[in-house]
C-alpha atoms as a PDB file:
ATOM      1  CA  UNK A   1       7.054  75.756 -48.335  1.00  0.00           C
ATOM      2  CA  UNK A   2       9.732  75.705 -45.665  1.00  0.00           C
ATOM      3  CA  UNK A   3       9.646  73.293 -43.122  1.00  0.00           C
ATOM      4  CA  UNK A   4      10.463  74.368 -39.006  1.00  0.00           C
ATOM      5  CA  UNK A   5      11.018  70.572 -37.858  1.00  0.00           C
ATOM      6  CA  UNK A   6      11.640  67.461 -39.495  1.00  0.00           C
ATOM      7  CA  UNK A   7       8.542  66.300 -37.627  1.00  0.00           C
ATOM      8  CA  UNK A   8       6.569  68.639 -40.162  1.00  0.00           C
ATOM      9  CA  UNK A   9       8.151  66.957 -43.489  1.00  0.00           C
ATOM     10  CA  UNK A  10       5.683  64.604 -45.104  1.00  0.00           C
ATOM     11  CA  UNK A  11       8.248  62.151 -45.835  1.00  0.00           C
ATOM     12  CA  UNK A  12       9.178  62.066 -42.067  1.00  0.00           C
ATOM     13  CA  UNK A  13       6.261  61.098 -41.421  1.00  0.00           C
ATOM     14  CA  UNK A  14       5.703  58.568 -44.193  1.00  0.00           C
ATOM     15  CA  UNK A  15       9.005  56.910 -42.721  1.00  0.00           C
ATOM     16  CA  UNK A  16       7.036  56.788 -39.298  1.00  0.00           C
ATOM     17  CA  UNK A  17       4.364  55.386 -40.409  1.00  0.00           C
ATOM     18  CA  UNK A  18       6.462  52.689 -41.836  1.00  0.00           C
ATOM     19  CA  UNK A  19       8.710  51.774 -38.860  1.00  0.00           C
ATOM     20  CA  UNK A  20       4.785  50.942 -37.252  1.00  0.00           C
ATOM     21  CA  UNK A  21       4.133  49.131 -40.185  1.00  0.00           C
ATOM     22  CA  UNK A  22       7.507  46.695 -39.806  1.00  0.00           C
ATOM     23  CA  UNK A  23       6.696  46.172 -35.994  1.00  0.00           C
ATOM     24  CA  UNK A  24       3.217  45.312 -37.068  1.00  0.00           C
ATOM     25  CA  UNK A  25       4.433  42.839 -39.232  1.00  0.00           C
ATOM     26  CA  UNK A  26       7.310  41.557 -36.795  1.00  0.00           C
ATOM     27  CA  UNK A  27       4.593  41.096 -34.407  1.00  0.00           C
ATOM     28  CA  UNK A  28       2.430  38.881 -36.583  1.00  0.00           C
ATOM     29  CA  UNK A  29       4.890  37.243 -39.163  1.00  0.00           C
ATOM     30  CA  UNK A  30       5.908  33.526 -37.503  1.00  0.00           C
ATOM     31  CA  UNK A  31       9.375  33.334 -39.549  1.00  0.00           C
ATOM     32  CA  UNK A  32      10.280  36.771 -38.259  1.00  0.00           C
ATOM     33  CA  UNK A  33       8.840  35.810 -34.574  1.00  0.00           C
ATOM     34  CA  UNK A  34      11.974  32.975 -34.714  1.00  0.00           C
ATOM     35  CA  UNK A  35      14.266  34.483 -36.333  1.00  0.00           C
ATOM     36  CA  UNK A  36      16.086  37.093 -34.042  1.00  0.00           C
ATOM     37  CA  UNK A  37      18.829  38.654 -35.781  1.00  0.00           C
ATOM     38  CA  UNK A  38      16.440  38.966 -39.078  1.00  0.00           C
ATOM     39  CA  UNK A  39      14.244  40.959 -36.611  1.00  0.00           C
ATOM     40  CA  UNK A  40      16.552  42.978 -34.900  1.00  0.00           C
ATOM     41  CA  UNK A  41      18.444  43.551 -38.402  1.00  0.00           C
ATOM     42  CA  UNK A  42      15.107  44.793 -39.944  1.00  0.00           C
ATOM     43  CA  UNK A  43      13.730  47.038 -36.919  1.00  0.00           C
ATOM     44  CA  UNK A  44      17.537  48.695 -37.266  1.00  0.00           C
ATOM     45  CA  UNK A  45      17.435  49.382 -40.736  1.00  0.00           C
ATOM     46  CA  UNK A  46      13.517  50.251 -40.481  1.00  0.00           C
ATOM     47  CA  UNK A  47      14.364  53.049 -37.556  1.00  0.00           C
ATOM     48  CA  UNK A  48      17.346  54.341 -39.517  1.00  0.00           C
ATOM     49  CA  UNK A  49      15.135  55.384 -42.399  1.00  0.00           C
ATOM     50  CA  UNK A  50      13.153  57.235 -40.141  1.00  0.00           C
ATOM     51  CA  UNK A  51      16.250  58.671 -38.031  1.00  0.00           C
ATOM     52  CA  UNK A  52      18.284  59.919 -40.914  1.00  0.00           C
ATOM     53  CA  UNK A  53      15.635  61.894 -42.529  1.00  0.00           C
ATOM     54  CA  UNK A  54      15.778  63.992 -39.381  1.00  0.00           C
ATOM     55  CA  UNK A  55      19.144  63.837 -38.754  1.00  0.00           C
ATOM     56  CA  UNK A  56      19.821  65.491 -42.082  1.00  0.00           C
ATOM     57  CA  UNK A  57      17.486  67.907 -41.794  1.00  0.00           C
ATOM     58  CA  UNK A  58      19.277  69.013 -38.390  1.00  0.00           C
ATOM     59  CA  UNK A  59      22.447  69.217 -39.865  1.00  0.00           C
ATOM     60  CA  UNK A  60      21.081  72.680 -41.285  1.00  0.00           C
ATOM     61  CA  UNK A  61      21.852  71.903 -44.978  1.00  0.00           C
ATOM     62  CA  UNK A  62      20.800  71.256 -48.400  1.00  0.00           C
ATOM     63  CA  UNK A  63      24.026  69.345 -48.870  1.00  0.00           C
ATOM     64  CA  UNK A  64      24.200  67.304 -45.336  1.00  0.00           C
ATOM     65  CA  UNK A  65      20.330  66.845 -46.147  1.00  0.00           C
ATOM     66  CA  UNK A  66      20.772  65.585 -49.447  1.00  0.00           C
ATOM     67  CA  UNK A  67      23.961  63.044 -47.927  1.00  0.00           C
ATOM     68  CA  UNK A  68      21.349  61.823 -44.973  1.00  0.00           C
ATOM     69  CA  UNK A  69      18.849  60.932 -47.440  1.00  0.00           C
ATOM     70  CA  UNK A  70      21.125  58.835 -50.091  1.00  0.00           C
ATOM     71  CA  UNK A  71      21.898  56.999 -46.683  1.00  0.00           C
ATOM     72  CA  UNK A  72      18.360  56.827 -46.047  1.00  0.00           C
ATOM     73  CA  UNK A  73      17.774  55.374 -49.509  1.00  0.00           C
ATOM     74  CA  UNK A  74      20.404  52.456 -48.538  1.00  0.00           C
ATOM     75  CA  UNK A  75      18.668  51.416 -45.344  1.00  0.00           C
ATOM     76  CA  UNK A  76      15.233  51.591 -47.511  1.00  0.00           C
ATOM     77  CA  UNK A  77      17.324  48.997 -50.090  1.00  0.00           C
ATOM     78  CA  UNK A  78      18.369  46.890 -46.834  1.00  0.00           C
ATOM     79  CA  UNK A  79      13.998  46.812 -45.553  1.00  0.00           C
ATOM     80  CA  UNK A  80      13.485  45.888 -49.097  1.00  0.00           C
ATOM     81  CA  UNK A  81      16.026  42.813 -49.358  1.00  0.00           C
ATOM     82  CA  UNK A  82      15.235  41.791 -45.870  1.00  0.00           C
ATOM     83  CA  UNK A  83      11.354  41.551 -46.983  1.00  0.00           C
ATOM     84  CA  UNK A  84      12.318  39.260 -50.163  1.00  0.00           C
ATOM     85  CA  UNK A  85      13.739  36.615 -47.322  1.00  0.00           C
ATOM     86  CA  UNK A  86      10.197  35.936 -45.873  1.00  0.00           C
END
């Protein structure tokens, strides 16, 4: 299947998904509703998941795909550790 948009990939939209999931949980959490750079620092690196997925798929290439999504996979590392603090 070939995708048009990155709005159309299934893991695009997983990533969405997410990012409403973490401001769910920023909204609700009391640790994360004092903490302010732990929140910012976890929207950021929630957003950028979603963000890189489509700005690799932009860039037109497997390659520049494939580089966007290894970043991708560090910022979902960085949600991950943040999580392990609360």
């Amino acid at each position: 299947m070939k995708y048009e948009q990155f709005e159309d990939l299934p893991v695009w939209q997983s990533s969405r998904q997410f990012v409403n999931e973490i401001y769910k949980l920023i909204e609700t959490h009391s640790k994360l509703a004092k903490d302010f750079s732990l929140t910012d620092q976890l929207k950021r690196c929630s957003y950028s998941i979603m963000l890189n997925i489509a700005e690799g798929f932009e860039r037109g290439s497997n390659k520049e795909f494939a580089n966007f999504i290894n970043i991708t996979k560090g910022s979902a590392g960085e949600v991950r550790s943040i999580l392990y603090i609360l």
